[in-house]
C-alpha atoms as a PDB file:
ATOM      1  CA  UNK A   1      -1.384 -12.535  11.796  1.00  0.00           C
ATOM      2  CA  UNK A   2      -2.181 -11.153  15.622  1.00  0.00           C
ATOM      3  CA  UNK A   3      -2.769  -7.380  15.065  1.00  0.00           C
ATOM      4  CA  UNK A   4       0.322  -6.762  17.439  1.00  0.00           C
ATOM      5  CA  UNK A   5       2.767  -8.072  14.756  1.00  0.00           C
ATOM      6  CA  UNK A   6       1.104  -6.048  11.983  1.00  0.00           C
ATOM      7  CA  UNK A   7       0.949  -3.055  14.732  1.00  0.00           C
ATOM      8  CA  UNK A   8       4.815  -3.908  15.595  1.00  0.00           C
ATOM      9  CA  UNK A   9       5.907  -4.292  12.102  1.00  0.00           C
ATOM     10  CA  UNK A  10       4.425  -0.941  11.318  1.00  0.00           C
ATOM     11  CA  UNK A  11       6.099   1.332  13.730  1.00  0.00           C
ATOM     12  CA  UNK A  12       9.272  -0.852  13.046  1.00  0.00           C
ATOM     13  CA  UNK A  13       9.632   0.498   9.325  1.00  0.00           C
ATOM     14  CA  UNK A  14       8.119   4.193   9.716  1.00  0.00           C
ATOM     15  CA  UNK A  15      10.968   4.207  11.722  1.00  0.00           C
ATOM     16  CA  UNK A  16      13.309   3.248   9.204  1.00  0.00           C
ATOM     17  CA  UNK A  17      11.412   5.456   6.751  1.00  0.00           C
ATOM     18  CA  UNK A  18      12.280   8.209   9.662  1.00  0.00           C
ATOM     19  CA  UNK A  19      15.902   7.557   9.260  1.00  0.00           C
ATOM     20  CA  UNK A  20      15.940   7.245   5.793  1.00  0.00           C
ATOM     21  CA  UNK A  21      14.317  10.531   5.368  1.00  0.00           C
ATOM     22  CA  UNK A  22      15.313  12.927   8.626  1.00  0.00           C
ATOM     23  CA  UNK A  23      13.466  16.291   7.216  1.00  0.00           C
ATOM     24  CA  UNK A  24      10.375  14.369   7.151  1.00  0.00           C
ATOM     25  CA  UNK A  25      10.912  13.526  10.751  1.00  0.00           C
ATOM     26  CA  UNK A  26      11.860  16.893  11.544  1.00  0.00           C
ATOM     27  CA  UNK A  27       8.567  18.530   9.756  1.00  0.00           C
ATOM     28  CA  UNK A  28       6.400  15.762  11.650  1.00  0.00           C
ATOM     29  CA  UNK A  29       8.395  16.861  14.668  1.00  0.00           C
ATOM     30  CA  UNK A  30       7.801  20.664  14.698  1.00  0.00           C
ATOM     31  CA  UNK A  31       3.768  19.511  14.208  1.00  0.00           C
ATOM     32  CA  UNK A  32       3.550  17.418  16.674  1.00  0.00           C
ATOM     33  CA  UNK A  33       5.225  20.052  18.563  1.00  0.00           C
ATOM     34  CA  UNK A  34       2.234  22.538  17.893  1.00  0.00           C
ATOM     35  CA  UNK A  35       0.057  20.221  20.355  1.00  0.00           C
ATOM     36  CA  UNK A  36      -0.650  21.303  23.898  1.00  0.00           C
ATOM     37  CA  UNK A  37      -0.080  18.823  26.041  1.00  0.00           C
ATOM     38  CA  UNK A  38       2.041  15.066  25.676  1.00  0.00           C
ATOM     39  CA  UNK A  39      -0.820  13.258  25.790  1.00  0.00           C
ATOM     40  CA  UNK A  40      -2.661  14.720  22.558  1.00  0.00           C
ATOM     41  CA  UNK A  41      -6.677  12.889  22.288  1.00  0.00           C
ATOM     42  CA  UNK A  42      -7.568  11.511  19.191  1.00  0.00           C
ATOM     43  CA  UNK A  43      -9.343  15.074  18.116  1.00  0.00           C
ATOM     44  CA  UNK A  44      -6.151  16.788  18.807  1.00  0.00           C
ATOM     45  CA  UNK A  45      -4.286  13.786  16.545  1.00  0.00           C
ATOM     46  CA  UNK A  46      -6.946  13.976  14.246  1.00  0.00           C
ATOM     47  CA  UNK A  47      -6.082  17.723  13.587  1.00  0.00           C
ATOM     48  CA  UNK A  48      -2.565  16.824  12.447  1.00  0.00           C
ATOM     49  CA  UNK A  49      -2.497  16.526   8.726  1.00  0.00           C
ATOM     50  CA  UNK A  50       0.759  16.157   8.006  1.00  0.00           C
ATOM     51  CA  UNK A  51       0.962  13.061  10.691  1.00  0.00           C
ATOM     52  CA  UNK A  52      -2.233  11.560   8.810  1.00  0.00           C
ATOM     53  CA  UNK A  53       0.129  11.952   5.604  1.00  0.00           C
ATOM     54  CA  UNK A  54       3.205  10.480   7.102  1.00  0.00           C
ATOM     55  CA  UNK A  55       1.002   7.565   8.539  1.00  0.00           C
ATOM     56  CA  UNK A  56      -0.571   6.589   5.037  1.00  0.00           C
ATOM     57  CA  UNK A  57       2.847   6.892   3.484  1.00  0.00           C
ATOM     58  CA  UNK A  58       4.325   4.221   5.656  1.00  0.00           C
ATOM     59  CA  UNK A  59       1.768   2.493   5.557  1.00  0.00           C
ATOM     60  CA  UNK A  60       2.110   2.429   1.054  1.00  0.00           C
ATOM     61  CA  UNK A  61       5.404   2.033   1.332  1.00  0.00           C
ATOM     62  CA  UNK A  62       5.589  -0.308   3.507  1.00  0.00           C
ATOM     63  CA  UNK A  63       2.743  -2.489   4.411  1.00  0.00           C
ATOM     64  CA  UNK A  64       2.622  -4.620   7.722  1.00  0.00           C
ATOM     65  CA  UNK A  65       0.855  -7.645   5.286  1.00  0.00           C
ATOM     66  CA  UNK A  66       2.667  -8.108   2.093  1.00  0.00           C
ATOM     67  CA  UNK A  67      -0.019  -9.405   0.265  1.00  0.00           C
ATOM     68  CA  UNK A  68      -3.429 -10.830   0.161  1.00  0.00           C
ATOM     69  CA  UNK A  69      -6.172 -13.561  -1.140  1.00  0.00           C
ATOM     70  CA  UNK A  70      -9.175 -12.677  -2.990  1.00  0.00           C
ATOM     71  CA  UNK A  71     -11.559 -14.821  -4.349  1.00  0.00           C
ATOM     72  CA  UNK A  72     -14.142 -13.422  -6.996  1.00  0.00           C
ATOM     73  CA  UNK A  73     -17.942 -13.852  -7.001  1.00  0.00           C
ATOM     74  CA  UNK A  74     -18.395 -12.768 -10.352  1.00  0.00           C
ATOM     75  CA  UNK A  75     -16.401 -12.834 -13.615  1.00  0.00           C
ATOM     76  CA  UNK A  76     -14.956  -9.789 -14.218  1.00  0.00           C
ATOM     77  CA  UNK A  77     -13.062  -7.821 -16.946  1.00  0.00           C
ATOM     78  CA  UNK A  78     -10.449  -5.138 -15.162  1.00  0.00           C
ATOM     79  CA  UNK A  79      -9.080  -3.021 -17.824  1.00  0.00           C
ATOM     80  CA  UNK A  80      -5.303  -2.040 -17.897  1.00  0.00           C
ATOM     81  CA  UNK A  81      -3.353   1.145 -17.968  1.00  0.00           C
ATOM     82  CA  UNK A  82      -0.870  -0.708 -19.990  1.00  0.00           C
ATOM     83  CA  UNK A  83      -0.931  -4.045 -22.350  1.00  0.00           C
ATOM     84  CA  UNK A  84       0.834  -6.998 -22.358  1.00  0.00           C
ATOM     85  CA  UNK A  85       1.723  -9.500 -24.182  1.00  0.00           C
ATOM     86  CA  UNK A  86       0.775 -13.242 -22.725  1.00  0.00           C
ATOM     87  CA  UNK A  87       2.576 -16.496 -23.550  1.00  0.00           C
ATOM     88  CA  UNK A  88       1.207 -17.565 -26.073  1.00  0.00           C
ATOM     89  CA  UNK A  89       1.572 -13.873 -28.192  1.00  0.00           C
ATOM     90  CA  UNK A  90      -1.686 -12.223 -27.988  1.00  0.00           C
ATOM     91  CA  UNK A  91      -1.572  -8.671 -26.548  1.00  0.00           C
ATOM     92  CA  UNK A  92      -4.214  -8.427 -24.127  1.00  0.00           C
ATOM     93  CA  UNK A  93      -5.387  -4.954 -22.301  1.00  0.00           C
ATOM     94  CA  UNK A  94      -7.752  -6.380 -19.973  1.00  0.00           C
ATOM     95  CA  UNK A  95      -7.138  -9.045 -17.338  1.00  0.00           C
ATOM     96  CA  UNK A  96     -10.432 -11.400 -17.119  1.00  0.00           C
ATOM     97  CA  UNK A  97     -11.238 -12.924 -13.938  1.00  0.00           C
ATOM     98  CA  UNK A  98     -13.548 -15.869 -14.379  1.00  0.00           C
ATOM     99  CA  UNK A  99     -14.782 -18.447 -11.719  1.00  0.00           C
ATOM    100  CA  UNK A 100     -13.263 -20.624 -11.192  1.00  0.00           C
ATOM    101  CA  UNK A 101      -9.990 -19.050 -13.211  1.00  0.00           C
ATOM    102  CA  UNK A 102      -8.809 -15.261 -11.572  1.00  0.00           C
ATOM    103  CA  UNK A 103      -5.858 -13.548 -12.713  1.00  0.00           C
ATOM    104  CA  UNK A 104      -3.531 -14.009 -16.120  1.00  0.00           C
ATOM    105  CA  UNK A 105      -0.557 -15.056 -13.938  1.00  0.00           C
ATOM    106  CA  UNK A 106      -1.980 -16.868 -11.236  1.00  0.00           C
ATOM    107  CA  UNK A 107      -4.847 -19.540 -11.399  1.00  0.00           C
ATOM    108  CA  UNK A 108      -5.334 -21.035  -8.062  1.00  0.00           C
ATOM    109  CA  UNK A 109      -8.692 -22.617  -7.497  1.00  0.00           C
ATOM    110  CA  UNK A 110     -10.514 -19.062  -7.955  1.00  0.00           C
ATOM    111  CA  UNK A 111      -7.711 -17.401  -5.755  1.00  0.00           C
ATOM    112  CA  UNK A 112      -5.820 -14.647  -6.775  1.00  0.00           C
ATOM    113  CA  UNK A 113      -2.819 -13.263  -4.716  1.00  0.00           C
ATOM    114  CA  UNK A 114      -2.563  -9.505  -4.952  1.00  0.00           C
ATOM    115  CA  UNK A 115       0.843  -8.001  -3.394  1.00  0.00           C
ATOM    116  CA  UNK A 116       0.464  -4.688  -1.642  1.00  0.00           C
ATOM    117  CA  UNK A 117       4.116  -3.869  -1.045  1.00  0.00           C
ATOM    118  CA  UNK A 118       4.461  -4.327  -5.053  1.00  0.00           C
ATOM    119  CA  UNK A 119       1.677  -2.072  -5.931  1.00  0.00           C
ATOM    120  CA  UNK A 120       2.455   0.156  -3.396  1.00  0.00           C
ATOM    121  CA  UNK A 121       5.694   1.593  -5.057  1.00  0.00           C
ATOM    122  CA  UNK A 122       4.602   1.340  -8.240  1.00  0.00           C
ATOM    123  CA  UNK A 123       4.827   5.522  -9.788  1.00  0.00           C
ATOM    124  CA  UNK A 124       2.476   4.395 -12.676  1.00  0.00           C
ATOM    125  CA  UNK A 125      -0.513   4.188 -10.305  1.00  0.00           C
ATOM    126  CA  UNK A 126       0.499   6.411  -7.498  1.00  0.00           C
ATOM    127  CA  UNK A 127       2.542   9.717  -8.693  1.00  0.00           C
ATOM    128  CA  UNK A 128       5.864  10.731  -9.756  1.00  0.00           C
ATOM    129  CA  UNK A 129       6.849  12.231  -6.523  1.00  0.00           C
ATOM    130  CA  UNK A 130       7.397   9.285  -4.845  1.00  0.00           C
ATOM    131  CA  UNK A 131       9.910   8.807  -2.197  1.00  0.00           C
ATOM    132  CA  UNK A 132      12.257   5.562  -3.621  1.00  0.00           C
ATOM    133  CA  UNK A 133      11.141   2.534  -1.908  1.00  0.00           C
END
C-alpha cells in the first residue's frame, strides 16, 4: 500500500476520532497552542506529549493497515491470557505455531494473519480506560 494512502487514511480517522471526542481536540489544541511559532521543528513537536499520546491512540484505534502476514522461522509455543476450547473439545492455553502449521484458527502454508484493528481495541490487553472503538 503507497505510504500516502496509509499517511491519508491516518489523518482521515484521527479526525473522526477528533469529532468523536471534542475535549480531546480541545486539550491537544491549547498544547499545540503553547508552541512559538506555526511552523513548530520536530524538537519543538517532539516536546509535545500529549500530541505523541493522541498520535499513538489513533494510530491503536485505528490503524491505516488492518492487518498483517507473518510467517514463523521457528516453532513456537505463545502462551494465553485466557483458554479456549478448540473443535474438537480440548481446552488449550497455549497457541503452537509449528512450520509449516501457524496459528489454531488459521493454517495457511506457514502464514498467519494477525489483525491490528482487532487487537487494538481489545481492553484485555490494553487497559480499562479505553475510549470505545
Amino acid at each position: 500500500m503507497p505510504l500516502t494512502v496509509c499517511s491519508s487514511t491516518a489523518v482521515s480517522w484521527t479526525l473522526f476520532a477528533f469529532a468523536c471526542h471534542p475535549t480531546v481536540q480541545a486539550k491537544l489544541r491549547a498544547e499545540l497552542r503553547t508552541c512559538p511559532t506555526d511552523s513548530p521543528t520536530m524538537d519543538q513537536l517532539n516536546s509535545l506529549p500529549y500530541l505523541e499520546s493522541v498520535v499513538r491512540e489513533a494510530l491503536r484505534l485505528y490503524a491505516p493497515v488492518s492487518g498483517t502476514h507473518r510467517i514463523a522461522m521457528h516453532d513456537a509455543e505463545i502462551p494465553l491470557q485466557k483458554p479456549f476450547t478448540d473443535k474438537q473439545g480440548v481446552l488449550r492455553g497455549t497457541v503452537r505455531y509449528e512450520k509449516p502449521y501457524l496459528g489454531v484458527a488459521l493454517r495457511w502454508d506457514g502464514l498467519t494473519f494477525s489483525w491490528m484493528m482487532a487487537t487494538g481495541c481489545q481492553k484485555a490487553i490494553w487497559w480499562s480506560s479505553l475510549l470505545e472503538c
